[in-house]
C-alpha atoms as a PDB file:
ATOM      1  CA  UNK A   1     -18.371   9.631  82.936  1.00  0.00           C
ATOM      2  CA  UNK A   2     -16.224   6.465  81.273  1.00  0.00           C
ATOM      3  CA  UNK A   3     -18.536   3.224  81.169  1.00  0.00           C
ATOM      4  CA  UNK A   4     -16.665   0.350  81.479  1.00  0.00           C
ATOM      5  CA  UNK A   5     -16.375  -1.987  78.777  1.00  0.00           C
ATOM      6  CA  UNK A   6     -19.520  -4.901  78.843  1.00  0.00           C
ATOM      7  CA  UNK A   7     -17.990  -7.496  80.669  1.00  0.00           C
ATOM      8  CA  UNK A   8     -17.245 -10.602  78.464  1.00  0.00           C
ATOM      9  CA  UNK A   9     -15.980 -14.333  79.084  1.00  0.00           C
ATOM     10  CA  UNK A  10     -14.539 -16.966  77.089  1.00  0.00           C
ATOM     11  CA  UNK A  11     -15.131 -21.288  77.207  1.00  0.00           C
ATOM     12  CA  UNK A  12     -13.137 -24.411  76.249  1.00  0.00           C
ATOM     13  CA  UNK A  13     -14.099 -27.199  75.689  1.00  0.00           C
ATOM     14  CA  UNK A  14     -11.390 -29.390  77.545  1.00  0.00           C
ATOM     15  CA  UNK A  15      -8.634 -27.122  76.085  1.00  0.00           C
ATOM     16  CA  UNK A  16     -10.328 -26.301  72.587  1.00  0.00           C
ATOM     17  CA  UNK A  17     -11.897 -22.243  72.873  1.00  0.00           C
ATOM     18  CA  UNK A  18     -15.446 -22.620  72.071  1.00  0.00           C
ATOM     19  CA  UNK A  19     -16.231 -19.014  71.897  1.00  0.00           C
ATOM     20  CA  UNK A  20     -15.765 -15.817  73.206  1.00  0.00           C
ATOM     21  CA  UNK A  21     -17.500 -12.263  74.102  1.00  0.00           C
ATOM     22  CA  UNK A  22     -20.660 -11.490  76.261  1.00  0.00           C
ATOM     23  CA  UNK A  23     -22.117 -13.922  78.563  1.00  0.00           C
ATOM     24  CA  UNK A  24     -25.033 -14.927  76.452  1.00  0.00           C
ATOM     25  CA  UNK A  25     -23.603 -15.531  73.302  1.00  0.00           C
ATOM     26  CA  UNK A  26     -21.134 -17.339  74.975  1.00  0.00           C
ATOM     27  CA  UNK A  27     -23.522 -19.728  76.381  1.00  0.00           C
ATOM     28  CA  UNK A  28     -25.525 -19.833  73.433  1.00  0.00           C
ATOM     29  CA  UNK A  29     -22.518 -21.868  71.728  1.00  0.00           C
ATOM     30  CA  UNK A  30     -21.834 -23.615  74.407  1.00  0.00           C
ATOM     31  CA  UNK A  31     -24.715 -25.253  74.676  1.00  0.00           C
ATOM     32  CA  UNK A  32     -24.551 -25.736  70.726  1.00  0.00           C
ATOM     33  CA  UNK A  33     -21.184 -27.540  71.460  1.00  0.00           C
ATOM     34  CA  UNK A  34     -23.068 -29.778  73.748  1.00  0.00           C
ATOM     35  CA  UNK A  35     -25.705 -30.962  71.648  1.00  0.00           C
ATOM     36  CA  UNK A  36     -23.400 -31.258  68.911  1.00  0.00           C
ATOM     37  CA  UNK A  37     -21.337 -33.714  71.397  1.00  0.00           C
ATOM     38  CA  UNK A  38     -18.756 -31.891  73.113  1.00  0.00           C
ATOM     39  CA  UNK A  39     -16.779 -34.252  75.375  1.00  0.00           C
ATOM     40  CA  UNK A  40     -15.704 -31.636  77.808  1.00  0.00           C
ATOM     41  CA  UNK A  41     -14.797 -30.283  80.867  1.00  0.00           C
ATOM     42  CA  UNK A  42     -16.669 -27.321  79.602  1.00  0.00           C
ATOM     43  CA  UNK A  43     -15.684 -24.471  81.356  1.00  0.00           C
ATOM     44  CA  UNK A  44     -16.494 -20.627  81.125  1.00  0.00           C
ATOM     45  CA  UNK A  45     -14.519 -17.908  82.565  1.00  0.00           C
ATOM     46  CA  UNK A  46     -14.845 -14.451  83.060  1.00  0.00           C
ATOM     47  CA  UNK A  47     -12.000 -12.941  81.063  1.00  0.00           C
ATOM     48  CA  UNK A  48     -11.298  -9.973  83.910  1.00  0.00           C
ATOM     49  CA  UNK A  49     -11.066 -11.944  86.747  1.00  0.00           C
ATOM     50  CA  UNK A  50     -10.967 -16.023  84.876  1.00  0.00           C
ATOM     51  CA  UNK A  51     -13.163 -16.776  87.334  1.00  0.00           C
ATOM     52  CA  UNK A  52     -15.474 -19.415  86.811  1.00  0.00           C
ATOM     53  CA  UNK A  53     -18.941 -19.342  85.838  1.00  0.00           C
ATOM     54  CA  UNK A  54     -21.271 -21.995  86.820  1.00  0.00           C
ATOM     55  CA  UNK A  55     -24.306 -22.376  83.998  1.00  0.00           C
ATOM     56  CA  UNK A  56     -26.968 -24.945  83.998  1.00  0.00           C
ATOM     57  CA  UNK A  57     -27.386 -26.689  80.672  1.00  0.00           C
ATOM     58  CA  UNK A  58     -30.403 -28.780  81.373  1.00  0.00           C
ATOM     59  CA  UNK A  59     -33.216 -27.832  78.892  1.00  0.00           C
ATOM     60  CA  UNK A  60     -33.477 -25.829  75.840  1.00  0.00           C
ATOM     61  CA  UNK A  61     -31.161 -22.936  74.735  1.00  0.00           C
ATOM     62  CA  UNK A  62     -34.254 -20.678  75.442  1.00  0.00           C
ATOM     63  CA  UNK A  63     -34.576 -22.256  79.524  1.00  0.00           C
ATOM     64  CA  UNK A  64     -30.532 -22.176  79.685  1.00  0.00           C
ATOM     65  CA  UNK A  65     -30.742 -18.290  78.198  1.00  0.00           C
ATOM     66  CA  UNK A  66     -33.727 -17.400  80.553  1.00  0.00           C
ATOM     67  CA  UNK A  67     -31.595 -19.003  84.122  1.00  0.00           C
ATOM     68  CA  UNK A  68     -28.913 -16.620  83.211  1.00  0.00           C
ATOM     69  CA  UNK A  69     -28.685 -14.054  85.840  1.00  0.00           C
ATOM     70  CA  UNK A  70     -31.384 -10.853  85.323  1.00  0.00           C
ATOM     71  CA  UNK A  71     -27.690  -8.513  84.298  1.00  0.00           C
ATOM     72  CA  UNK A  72     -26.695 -10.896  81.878  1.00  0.00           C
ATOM     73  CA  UNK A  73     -30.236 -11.146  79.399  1.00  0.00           C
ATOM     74  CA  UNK A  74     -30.858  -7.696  79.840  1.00  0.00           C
ATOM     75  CA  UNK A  75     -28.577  -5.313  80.993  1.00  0.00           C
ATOM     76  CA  UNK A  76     -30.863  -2.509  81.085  1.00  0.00           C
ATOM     77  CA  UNK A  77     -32.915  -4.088  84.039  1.00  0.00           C
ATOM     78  CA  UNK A  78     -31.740  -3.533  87.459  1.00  0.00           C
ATOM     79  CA  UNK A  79     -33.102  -5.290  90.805  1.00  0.00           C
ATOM     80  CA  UNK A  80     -36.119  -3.164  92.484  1.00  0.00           C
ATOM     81  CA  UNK A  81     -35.978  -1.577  95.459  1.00  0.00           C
ATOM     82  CA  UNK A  82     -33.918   1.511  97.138  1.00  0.00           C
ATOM     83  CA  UNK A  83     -31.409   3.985  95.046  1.00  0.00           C
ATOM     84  CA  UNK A  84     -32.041   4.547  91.743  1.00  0.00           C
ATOM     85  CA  UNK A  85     -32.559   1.364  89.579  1.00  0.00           C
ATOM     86  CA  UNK A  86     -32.221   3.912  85.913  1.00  0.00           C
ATOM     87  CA  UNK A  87     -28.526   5.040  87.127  1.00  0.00           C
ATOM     88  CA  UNK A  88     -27.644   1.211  87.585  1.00  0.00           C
ATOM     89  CA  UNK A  89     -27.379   2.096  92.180  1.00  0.00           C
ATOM     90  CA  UNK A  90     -27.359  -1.407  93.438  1.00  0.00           C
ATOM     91  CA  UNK A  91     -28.766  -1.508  97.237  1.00  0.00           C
ATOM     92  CA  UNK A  92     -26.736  -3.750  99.653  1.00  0.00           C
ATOM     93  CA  UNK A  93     -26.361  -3.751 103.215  1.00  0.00           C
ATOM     94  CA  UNK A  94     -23.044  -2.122 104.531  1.00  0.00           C
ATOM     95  CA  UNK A  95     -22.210  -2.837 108.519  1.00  0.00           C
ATOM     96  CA  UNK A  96     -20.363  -0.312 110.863  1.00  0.00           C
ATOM     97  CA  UNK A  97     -19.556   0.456 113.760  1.00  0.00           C
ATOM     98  CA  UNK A  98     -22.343   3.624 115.808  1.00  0.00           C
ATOM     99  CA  UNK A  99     -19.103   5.866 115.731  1.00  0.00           C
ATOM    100  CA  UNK A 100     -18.936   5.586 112.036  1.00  0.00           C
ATOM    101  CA  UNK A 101     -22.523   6.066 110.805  1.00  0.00           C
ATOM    102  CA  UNK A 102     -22.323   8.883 113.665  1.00  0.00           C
ATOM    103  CA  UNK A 103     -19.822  10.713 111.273  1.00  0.00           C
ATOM    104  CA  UNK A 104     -21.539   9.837 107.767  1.00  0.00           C
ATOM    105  CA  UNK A 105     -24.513  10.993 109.369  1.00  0.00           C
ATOM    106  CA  UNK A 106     -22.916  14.734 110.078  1.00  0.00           C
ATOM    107  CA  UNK A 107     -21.426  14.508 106.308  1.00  0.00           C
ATOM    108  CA  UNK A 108     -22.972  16.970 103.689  1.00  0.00           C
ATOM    109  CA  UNK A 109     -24.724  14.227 101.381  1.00  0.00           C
ATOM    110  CA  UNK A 110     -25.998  11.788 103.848  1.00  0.00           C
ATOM    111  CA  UNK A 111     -24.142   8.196 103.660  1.00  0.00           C
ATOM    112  CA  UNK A 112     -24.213   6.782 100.559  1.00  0.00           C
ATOM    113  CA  UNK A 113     -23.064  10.331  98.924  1.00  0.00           C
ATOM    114  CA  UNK A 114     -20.406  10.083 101.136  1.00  0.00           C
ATOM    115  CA  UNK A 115     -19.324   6.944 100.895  1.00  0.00           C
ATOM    116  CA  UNK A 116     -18.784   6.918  96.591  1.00  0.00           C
ATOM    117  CA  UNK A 117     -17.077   9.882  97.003  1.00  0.00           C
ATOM    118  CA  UNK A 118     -14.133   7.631  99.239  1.00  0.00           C
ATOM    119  CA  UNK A 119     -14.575   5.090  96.920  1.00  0.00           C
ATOM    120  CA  UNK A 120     -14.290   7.063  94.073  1.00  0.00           C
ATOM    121  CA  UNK A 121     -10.942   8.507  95.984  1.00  0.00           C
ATOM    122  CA  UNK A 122      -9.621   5.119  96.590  1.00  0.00           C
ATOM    123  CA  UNK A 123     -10.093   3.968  93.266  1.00  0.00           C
ATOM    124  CA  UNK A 124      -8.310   6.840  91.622  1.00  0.00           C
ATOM    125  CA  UNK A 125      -5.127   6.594  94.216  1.00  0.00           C
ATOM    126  CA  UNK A 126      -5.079   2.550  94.011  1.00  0.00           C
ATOM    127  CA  UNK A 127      -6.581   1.803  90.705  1.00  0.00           C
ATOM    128  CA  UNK A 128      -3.433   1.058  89.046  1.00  0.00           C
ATOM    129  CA  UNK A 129      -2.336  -1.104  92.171  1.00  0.00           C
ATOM    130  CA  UNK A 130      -5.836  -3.040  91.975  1.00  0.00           C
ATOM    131  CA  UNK A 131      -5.862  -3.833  88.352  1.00  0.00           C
ATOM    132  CA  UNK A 132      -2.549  -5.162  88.672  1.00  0.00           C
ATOM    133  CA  UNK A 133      -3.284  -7.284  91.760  1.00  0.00           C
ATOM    134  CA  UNK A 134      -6.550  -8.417  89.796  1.00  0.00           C
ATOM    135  CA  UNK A 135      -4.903  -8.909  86.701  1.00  0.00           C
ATOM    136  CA  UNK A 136      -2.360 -11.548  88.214  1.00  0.00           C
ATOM    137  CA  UNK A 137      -4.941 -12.949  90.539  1.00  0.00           C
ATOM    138  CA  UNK A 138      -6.932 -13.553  86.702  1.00  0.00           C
ATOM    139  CA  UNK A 139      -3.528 -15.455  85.495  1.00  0.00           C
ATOM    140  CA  UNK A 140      -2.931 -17.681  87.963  1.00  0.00           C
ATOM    141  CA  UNK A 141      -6.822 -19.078  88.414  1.00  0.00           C
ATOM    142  CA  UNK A 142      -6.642 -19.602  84.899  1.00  0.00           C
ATOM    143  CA  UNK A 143      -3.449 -21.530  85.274  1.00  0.00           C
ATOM    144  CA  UNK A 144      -4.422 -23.553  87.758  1.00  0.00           C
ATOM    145  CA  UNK A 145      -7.745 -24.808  86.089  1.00  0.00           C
ATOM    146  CA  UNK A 146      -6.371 -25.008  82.727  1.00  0.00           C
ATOM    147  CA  UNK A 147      -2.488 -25.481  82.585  1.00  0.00           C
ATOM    148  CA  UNK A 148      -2.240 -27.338  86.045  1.00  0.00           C
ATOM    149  CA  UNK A 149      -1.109 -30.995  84.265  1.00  0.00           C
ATOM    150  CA  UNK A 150       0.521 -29.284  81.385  1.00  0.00           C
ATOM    151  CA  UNK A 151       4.509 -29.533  81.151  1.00  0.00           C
ATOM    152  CA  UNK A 152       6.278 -26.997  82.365  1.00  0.00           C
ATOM    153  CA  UNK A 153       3.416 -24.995  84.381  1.00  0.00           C
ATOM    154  CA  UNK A 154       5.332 -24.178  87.487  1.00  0.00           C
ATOM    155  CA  UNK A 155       8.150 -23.108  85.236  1.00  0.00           C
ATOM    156  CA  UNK A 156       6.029 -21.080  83.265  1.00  0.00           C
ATOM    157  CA  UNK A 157       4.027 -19.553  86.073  1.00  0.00           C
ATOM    158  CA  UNK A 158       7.821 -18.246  87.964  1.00  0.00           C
ATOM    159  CA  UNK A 159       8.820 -16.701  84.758  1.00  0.00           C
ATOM    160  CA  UNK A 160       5.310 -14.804  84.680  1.00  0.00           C
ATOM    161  CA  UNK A 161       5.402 -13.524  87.981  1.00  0.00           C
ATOM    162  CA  UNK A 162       9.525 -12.788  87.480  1.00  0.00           C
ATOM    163  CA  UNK A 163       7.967 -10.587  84.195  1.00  0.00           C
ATOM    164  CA  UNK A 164      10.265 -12.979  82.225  1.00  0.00           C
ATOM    165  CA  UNK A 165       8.603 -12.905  78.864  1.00  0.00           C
ATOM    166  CA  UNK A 166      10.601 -14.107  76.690  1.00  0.00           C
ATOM    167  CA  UNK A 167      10.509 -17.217  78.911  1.00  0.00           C
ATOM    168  CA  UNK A 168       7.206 -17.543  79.602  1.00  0.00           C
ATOM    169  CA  UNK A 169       6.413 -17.580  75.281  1.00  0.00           C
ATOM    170  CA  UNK A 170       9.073 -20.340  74.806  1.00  0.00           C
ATOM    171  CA  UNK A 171       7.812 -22.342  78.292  1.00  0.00           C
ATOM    172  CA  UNK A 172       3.922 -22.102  76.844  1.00  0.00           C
ATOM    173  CA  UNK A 173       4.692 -22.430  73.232  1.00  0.00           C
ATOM    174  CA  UNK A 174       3.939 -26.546  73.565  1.00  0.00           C
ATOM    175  CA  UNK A 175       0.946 -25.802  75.066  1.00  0.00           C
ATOM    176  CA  UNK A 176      -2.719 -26.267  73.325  1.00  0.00           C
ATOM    177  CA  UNK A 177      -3.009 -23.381  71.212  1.00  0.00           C
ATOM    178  CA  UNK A 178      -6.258 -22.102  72.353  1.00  0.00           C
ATOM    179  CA  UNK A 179      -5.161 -22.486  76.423  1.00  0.00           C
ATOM    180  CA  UNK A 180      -1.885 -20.759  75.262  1.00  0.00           C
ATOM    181  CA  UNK A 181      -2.699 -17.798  73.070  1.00  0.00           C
ATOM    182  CA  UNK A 182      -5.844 -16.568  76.301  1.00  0.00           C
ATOM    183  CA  UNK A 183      -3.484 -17.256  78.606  1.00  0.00           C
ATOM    184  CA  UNK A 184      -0.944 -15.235  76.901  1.00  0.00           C
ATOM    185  CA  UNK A 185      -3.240 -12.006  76.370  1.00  0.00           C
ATOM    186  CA  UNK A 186      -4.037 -12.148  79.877  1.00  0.00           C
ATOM    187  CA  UNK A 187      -0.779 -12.006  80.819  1.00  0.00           C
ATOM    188  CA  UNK A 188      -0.130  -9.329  78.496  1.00  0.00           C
ATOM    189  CA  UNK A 189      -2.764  -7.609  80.317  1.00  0.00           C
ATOM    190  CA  UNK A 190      -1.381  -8.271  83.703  1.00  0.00           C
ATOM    191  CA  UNK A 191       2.505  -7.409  82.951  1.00  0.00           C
ATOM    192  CA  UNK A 192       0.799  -3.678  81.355  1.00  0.00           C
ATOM    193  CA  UNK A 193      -1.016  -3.295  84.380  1.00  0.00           C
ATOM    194  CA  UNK A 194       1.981  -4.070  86.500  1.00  0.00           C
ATOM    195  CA  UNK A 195       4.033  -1.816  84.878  1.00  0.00           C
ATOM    196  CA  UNK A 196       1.367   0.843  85.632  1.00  0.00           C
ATOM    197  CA  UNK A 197       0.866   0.904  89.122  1.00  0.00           C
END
């Protein structure tokens, strides 16, 4: 079975990258940045999905390191409880209607066999479409936290989603070169996975 790759994330310092790669090296020089007077906004962001991560600095590097969540200091420990915690199964509560657990019920398996198997299905006839979806969704949150008050934004966001690239590289060339060059690989990434689905 293909293991994703570890998931990594990448933070600025106002518009200056700080560092990038897993979670808790990431933080680790962050948090050197601070001490060594960064002025900020300091902001971390998932590189799939540029979502945000929220980290609390307060302390030493060894109290910010041990607040990270469990998956992030060590990957090899999964919450307790139901499934199987070696195989990385994650309980959580899933809600349907009586005619529906009715049917999973009757299904060779029992429920949760069943139900990766249609996810498993769905992913393989709409993975293309979801990684593209994703993959823009990742673009524009990053432009709008980071490029929001640069020149040329909304110019350089309609060439993006027009697949203008050309464009988009002469609209974003101005730009802080740090901001620019991440936002350019993930729209590399994006327009790839667009042209896939």
């Amino acid at each position: 079975m293909h293991q994703p790759d570890p998931p990594t994330c990448s933070a600025f310092d106002h518009q200056r990258l700080i560092a990038s790669g897993p979670l808790i090296e990431v933080v680790r020089a962050t948090k050197q940045a601070l001490e060594a007077g960064a002025q900020g906004p300091l902001l971390i962001f998932d590189d799939r999905s540029s979502r945000q991560i929220e980290i609390d600095f307060r302390g030493t590097a060894e109290q910010v390191l041990a607040r990270l969540p469990l998956g992030e200091t060590a990957p090899e420990l999964v919450a307790r409880g139901p499934g199987r915690p070696k195989l990385g199964v994650v309980p959580r509560e899933v809600t349907l209607l009586p005619r529906h657990w009715d049917w999973l019920s009757s299904q060779p398996g029992g429920a949760s066999a069943v139900l990766r198997r249609l996810v498993e299905q769905t992913m393989r006839h709409h993975g293309a479409k979801d990684r593209a979806r994703l993959a823009q969704e990742s673009v524009d949150r990053f432009m709008l936290a980071m490029t929001g008050d640069l020149g040329r934004h909304e110019e350089a966001s309609r060439a993006f989603y027009r697949h203008e690239r050309e464009r988009f590289i002469t609209l974003t060339e101005p730009w802080p070169r740090d901001v620019r060059d991440h936002l350019r690989r993930l729209a590399a990434a994006a327009w790839d996975d667009m042209a896939a689905s």
